[in-house]
Each structure stands twice: as C-alpha cells, then as structure tokens.
Protein backbone atom coordinates (compact mmCIF):
# COMPACT_ATOMS: atom_id res chain seq x y z
CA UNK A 1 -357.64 -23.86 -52.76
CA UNK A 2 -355.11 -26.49 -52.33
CA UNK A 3 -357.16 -30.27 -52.94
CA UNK A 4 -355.43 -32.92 -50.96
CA UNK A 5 -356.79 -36.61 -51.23
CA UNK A 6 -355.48 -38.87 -47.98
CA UNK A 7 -355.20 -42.23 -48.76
CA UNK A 8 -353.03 -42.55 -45.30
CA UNK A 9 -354.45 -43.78 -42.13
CA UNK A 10 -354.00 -40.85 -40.08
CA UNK A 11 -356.48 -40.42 -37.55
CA UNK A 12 -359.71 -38.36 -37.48
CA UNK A 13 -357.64 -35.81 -34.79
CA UNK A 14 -354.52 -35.41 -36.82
CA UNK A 15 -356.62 -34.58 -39.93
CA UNK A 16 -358.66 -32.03 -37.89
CA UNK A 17 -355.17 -30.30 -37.04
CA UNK A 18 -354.49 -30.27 -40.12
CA UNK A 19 -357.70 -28.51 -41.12
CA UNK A 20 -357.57 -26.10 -37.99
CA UNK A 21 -354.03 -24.86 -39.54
CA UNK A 22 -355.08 -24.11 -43.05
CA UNK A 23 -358.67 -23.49 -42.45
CA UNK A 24 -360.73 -23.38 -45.94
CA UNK A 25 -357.51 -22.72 -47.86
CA UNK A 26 -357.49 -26.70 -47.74
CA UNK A 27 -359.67 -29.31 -48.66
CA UNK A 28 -358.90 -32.72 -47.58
CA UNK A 29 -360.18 -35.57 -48.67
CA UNK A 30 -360.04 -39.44 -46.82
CA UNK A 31 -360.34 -42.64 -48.93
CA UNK A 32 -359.37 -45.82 -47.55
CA UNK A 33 -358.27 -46.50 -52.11
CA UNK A 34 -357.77 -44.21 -54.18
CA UNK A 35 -360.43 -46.19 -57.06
CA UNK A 36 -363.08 -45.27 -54.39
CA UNK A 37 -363.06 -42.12 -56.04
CA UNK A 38 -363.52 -42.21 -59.58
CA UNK A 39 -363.24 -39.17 -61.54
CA UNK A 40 -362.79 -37.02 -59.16
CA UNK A 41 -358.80 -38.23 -58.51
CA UNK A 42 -358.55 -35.11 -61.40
CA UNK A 43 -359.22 -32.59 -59.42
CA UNK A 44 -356.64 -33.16 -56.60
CA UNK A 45 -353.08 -31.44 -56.65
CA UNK A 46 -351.49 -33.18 -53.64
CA UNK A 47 -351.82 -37.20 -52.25
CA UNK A 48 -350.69 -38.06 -49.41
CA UNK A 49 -349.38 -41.93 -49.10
CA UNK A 50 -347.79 -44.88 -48.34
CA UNK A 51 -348.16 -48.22 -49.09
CA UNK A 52 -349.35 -48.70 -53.04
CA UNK A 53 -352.76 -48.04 -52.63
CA UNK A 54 -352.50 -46.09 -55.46
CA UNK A 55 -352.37 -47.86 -58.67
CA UNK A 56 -350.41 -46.73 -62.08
CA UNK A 57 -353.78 -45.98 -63.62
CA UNK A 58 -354.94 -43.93 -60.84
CA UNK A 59 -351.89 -41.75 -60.62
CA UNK A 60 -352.61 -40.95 -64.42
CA UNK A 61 -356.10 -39.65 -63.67
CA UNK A 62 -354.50 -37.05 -60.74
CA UNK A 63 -354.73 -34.68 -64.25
CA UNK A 64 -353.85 -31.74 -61.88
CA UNK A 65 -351.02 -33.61 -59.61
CA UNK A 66 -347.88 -31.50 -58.11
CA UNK A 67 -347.13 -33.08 -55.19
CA UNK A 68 -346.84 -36.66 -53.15
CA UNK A 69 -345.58 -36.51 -49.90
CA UNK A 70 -345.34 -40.09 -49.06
CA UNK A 71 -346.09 -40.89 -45.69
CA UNK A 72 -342.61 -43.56 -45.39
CA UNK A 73 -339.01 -43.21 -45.41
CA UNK A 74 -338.35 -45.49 -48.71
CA UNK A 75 -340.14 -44.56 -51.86
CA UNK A 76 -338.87 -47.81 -53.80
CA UNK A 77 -342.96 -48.78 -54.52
CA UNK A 78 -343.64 -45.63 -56.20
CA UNK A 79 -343.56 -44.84 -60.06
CA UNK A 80 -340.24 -42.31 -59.61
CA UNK A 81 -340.10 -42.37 -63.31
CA UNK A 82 -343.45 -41.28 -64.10
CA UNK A 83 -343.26 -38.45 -61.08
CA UNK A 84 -340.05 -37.10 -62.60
CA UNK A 85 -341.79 -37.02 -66.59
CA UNK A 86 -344.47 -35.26 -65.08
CA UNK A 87 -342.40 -32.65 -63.08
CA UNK A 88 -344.14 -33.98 -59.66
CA UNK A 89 -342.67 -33.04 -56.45
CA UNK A 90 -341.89 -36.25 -54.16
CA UNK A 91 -341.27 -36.03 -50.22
CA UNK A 92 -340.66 -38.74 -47.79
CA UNK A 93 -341.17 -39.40 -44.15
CA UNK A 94 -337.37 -38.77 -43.31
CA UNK A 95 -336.24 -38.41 -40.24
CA UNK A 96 -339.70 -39.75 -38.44
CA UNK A 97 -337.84 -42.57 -37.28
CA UNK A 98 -335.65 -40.98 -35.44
CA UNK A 99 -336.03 -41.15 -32.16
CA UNK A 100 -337.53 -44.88 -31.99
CA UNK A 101 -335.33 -46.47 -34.73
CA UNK A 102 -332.18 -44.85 -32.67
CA UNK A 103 -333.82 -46.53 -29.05
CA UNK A 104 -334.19 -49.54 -30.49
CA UNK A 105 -330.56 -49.80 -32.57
CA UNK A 106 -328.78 -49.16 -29.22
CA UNK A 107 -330.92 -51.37 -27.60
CA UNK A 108 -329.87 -54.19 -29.93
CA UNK A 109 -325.90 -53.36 -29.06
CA UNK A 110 -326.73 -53.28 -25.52
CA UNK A 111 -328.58 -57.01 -26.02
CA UNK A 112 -325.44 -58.23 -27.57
CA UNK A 113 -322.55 -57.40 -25.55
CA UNK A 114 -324.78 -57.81 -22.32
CA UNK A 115 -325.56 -61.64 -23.72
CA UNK A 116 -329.32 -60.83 -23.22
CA UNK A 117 -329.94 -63.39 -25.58
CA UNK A 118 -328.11 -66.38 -24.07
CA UNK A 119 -329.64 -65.37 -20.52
CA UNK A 120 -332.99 -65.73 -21.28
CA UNK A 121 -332.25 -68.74 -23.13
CA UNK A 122 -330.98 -69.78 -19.56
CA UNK A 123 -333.80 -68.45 -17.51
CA UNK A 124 -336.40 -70.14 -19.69
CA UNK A 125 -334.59 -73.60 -19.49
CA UNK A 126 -334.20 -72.51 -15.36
CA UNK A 127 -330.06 -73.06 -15.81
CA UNK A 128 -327.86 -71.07 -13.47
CA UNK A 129 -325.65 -69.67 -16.28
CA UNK A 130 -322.89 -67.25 -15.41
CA UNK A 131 -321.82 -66.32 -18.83
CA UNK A 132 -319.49 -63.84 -19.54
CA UNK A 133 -320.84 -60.18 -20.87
CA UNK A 134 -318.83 -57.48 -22.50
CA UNK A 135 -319.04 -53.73 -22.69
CA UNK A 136 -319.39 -51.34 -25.47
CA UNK A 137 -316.97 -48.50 -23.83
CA UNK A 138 -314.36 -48.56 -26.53
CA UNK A 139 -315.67 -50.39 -29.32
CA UNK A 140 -315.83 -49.23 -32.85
CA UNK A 141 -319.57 -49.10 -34.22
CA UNK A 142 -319.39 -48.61 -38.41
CA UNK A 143 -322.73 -46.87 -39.90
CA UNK A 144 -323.13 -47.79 -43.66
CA UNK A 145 -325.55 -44.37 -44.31
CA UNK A 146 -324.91 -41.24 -42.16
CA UNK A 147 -328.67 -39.84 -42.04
CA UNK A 148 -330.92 -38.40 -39.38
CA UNK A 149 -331.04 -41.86 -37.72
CA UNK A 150 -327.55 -42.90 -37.89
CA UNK A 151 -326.77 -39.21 -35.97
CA UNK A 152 -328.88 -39.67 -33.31
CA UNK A 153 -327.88 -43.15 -32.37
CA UNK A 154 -324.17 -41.95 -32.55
CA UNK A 155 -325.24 -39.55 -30.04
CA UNK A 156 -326.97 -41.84 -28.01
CA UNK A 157 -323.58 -43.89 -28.00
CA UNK A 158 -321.52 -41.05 -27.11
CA UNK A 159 -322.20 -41.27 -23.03
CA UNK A 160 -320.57 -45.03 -23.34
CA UNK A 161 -317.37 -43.97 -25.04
CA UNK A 162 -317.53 -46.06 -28.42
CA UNK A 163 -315.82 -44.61 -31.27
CA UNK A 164 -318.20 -44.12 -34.63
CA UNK A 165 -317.46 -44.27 -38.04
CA UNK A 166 -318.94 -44.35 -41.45
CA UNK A 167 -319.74 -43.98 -45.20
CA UNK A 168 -321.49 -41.13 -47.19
CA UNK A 169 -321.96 -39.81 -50.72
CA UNK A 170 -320.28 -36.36 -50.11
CA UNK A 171 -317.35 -36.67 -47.41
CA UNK A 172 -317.63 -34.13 -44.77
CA UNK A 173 -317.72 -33.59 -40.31
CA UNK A 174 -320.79 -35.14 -39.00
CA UNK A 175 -321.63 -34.18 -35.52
CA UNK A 176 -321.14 -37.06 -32.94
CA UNK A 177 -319.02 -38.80 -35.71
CA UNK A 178 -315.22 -39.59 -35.41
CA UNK A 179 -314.64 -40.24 -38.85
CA UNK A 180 -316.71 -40.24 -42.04
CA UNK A 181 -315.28 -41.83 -45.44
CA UNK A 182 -316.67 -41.75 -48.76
CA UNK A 183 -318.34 -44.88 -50.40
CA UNK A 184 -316.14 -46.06 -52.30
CA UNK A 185 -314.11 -46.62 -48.73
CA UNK A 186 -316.31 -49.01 -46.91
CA UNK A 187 -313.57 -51.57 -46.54
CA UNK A 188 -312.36 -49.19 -43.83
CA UNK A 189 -315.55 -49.35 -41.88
CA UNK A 190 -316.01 -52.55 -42.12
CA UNK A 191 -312.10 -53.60 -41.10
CA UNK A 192 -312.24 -51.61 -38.07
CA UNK A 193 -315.81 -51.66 -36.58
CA UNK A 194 -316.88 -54.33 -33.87
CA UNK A 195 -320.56 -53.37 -34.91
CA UNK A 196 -321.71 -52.83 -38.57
CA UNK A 197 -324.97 -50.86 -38.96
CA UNK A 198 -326.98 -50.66 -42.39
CA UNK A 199 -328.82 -47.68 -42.50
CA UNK A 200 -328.77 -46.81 -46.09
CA UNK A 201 -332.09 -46.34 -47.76
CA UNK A 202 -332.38 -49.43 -51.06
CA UNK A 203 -331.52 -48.09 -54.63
CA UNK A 204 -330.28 -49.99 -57.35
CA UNK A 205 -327.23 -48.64 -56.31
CA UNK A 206 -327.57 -49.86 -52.65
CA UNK A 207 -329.09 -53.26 -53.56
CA UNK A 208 -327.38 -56.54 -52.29
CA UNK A 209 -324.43 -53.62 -51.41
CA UNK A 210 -323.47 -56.09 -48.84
CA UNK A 211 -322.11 -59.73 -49.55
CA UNK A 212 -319.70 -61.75 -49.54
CA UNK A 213 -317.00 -59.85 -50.27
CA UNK A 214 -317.87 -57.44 -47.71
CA UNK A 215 -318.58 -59.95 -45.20
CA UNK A 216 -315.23 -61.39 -45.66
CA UNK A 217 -313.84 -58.00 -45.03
CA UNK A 218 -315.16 -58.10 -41.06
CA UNK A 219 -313.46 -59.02 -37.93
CA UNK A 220 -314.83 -62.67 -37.31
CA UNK A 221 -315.61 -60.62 -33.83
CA UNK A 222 -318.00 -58.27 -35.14
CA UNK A 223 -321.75 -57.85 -35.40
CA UNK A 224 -323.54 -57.13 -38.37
CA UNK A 225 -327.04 -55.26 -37.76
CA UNK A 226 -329.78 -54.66 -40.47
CA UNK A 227 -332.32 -52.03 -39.65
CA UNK A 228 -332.94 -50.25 -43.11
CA UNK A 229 -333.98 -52.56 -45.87
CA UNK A 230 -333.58 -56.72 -46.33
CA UNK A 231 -332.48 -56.59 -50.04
CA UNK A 232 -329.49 -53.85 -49.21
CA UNK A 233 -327.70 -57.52 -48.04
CA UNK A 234 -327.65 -60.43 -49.86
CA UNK A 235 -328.98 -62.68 -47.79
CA UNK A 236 -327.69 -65.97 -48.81
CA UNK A 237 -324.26 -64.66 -48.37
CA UNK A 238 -325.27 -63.56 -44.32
CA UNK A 239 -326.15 -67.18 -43.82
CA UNK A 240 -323.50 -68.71 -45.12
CA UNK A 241 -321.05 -65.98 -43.47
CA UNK A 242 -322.75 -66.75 -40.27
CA UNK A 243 -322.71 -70.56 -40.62
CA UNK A 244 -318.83 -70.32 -41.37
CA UNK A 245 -318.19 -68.00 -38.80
CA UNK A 246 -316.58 -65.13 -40.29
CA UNK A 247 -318.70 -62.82 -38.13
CA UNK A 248 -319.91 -63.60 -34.85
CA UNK A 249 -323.50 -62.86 -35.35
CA UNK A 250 -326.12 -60.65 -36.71
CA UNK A 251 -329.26 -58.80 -35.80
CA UNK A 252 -331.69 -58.19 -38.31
CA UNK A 253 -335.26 -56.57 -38.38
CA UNK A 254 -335.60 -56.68 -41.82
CA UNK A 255 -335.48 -59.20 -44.78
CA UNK A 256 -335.44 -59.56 -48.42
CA UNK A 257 -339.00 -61.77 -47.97
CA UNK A 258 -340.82 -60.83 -45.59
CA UNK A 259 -342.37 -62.16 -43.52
CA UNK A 260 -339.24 -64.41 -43.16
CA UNK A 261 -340.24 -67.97 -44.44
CA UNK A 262 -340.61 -70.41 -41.88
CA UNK A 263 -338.11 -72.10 -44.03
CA UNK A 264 -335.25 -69.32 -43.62
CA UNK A 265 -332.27 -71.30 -41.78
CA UNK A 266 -331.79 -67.47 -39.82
CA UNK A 267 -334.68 -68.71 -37.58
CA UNK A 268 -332.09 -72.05 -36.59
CA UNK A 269 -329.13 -70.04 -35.77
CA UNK A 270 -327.78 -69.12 -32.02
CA UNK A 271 -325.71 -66.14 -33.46
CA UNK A 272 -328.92 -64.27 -35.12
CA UNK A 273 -331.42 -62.25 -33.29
CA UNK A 274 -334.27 -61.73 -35.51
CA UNK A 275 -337.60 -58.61 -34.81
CA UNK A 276 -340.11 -58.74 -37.70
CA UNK A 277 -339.64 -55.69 -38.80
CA UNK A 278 -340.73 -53.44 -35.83
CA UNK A 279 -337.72 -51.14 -35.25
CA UNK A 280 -339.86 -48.05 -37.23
CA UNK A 281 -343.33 -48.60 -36.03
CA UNK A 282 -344.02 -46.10 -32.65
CA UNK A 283 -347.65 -44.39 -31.04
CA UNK A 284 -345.94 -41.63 -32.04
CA UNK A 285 -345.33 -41.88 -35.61
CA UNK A 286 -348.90 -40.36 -37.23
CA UNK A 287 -347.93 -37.21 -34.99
CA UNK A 288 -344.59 -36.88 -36.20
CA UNK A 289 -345.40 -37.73 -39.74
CA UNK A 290 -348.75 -34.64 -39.89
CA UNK A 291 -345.65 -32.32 -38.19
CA UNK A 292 -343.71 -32.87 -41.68
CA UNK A 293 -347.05 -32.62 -43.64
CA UNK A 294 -347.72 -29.52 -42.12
CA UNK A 295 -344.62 -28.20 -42.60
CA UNK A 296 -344.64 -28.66 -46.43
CA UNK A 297 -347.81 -28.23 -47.29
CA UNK A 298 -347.43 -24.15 -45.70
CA UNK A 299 -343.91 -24.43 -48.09
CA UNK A 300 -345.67 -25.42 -50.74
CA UNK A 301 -348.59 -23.20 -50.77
CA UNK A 302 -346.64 -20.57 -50.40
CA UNK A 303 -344.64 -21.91 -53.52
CA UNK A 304 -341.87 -22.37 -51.60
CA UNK A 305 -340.07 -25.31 -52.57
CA UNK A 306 -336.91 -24.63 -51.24
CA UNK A 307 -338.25 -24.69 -47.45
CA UNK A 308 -340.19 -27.87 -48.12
CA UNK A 309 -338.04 -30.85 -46.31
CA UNK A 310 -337.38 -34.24 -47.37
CA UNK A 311 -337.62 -33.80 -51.03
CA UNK A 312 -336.18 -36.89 -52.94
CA UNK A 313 -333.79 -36.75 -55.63
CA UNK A 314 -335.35 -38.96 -58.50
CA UNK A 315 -331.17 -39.62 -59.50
CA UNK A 316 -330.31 -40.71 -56.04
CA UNK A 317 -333.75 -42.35 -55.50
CA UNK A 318 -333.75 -41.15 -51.81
C-alpha cells in the first residue's frame, strides 16, 4: 500500500477522486501541519505539498520517504539538498499554469498598447481623453524561459501577427516560436523585442538575472513584464531604469518583497502596472493540480519513473 500524507488544501471531492482511482491500494492522509501527526510522519512514503508546512525536522521523521510532489511550480522553499542525499524523488506543479498565466500575460500586452491604463485613469477623473493606442500586429515579444507557459502564450499571440523570440538552456525549434537562442544570447532578445517577458523559474543561477546591464540593453520603447518570480530582477535597477526612462514601462505581478511595501516608489510611477501576485491563482487550479497527482502517483506505483512528469533536476533546481 502506497501511504500518502496531504498537507495541501485540496478539497474533500478531489481527494475522493483520488481515492475512487486507486481504491485501497492508497491510503491518504489530510493534516492541515505536518507536526499534527507525530510519529506517525514514519510511516508515509509520499507528501504531497506546497507552501513550508513542513518543517526540516519533520521531513527527517518521513523514515520511509520516496517521493514529494509539490503542489507549485517553484520548489525554491524546499530542502533540495537533503531530497537529493536521501535519493527522494521531487515533482512540481508544471505546466498548471498554463492556461490562466497565458490569459492573463496577453491580457497585460493587450492593456498596454490599447492604453487601458491611461483610459481609466481618464474615466475615473470624467476627462474626455482621446489618447492615442497602438497595436501588437508586428511587434517583437522576447520570452526569457521557453516552458509550457511561454508556448501557449506564443500561441495565443500568433492570430495578431507578432513575431516571438527567446532564450533556453538547450537551443532547439519551439512550436509557435520564430527564433530561440541560447542563454548566453539574451542581448539579442532583449535588443530586438518591444515586449520582454520573464518566465524563467528562480535559481541561483536565475537570481537578479536581470539588471542594469540588461535593462540598458532595451529599446527605451519596450515593455518589460514580470510574471515568474520578483528576485529573477533586481529590483532597484527596474526603478531606477524606469525613472530614467530607458524603457517605457513595466508590468509586474510579482516582487522580491511581497507584499510590495507601501514604501516601494513602483506604486508612484505612471509607467508601472502592478497585480499582487494573482496571474497563477484560477478555480481551476486544485483540478488541474490532482490531474498531475494522479498521473504520477499510477507512474510511480507502478515504479515507473520515467512516465512520471515534472520531475525536477536537483542541478538545474527546476
């Protein structure tokens, strides 16, 4: 029997259909913290997660632990190096983003060359404003991460005829992509796109990837939008490249503090559009998430590792 302790908030239905699939082959346990249960934590070979409610100590009572599937895209909170010593196998949440991540992104692009912004500033202050809007049809957009999100908001782009580029670890034709350079050729995205879209997950490779330098490297006509994770950018180099003008604006869902200070001078600024982190979050998101579960946990009972999906690379940290 596989012993799977829950320490997600998935709801009474999704753990039922979870049950209904494996029948008594499973045993599933719910705990809103993981200390609620003691000594028994050493009898259970898989956890399912998210946030930290797990602590350090905890994870070293899990005696009989194989598997975390961790109910998020980034992994950053959890102890990788521990789960490597230990041979434990470590899944993510990629790709559950998707479809509402991708609706939102183009949403955003839409927002800016439509002046959304600037017309309800207009409506609210009851000013008869003709300002002038733009169109995306033949703009470049530049994708700093070529995952499952970044492919389905290219094709979501392709009806208005933008072109698409952007930056991976291995160099090869991505469907709905125009071009795709390695990363060590960023300053090619960034030169050419209008829009500049961080999708990349946060490493300590990835962290503060984006600064100054790169800013610098942007038409003072492009955007710069931040959907993945607030420390990929150094922030204090955004503010200042926004002040100075060397880009004409950003929009950002996500920060290296969060919630953003009241303090934070991005708040201030007519060239920022700022969401508090809400570009993941969807009614949908439990379902898609127990589809994944479901998916490995029949791949791993069947000690299949090779069909499980989403199985992070403890080197690459994603």
């Amino acid at each position: 029997m596989t012993k799977v302790l829950c320490v997600f908030s998935l709801d009474e239905r999704l753990v039922q259909k979870v049950r209904e699939r494996f029948g008594g082959d499973v045993e599933i346990t719910t705990a809103g913290k993981a200390e609620e249960l003691g000594e028994k934590l050493k009898e259970f070979d898989v956890v399912v997660s998210s946030l930290p409610e797990i602590t350090m100590e905890e994870f070293r009572k899990m005696e009989n632990l194989k598997w975390v599937q961790c109910a998020m895209a980034g992994i950053n909170h959890l102890p990788l190096d521990y789960f490597r010593e230990k041979g434990v196998i470590l899944t993510n949440a990629r790709g559950v983003h998707r479809i509402q991540m991708s609706e939102f992104t183009v949403g955003l692009l839409l927002m800016i060359v439509r002046k959304s912004k600037d017309y309800f500033k207009a409506q609210m202050s009851k000013q008869w404003q003709q300002i002038t809007i733009d169109e995306l049809y033949g703009k470049t957009v530049g994708f700093l991460g070529v995952g499952a999100i970044a492919k389905e908001i290219a094709r979501k782009l392709e009806p208005f005829g933008v072109r698409t580029i952007g930056i991976k670890n291995r160099v090869s034709q991505v469907e709905y992509f125009d071009e795709i350079y390695g990363k060590d050729q960023m300053d090619r995205v960034l030169e050419q796109s209008d829009f500049v879209i961080t999708l990349l997950p946060l490493t300590d490779e990835t962290y503060h990837m984006v600064g100054e330098e790169q800013f610098r490297k942007m038409k003072d006509t492009a955007w710069f939008v931040n959907v993945a994770r607030g420390s990929i950018v150094d922030e204090k180099a955004l503010i200042k490249a926004l002040r100075e003008r060397w880009i004409a604006g950003a929009a950002l869902d996500v920060f290296e503090e969060e919630p953003l200070p009241e303090s934070s001078p991005l708040w201030d600024m007519d060239n920022v559009i700022l969401t508090p982190h809400v570009a993941g979050p969807t009614p949908r998101y439990m379902e898609r998430f127990t589809d994944i579960l479901i998916q490995n946990l029949e791949a791993y009972r069947a000690g299949e590792r090779d069909r499980m999906i989403n199985i992070v690379d403890y080197d690459m940290q994603y």
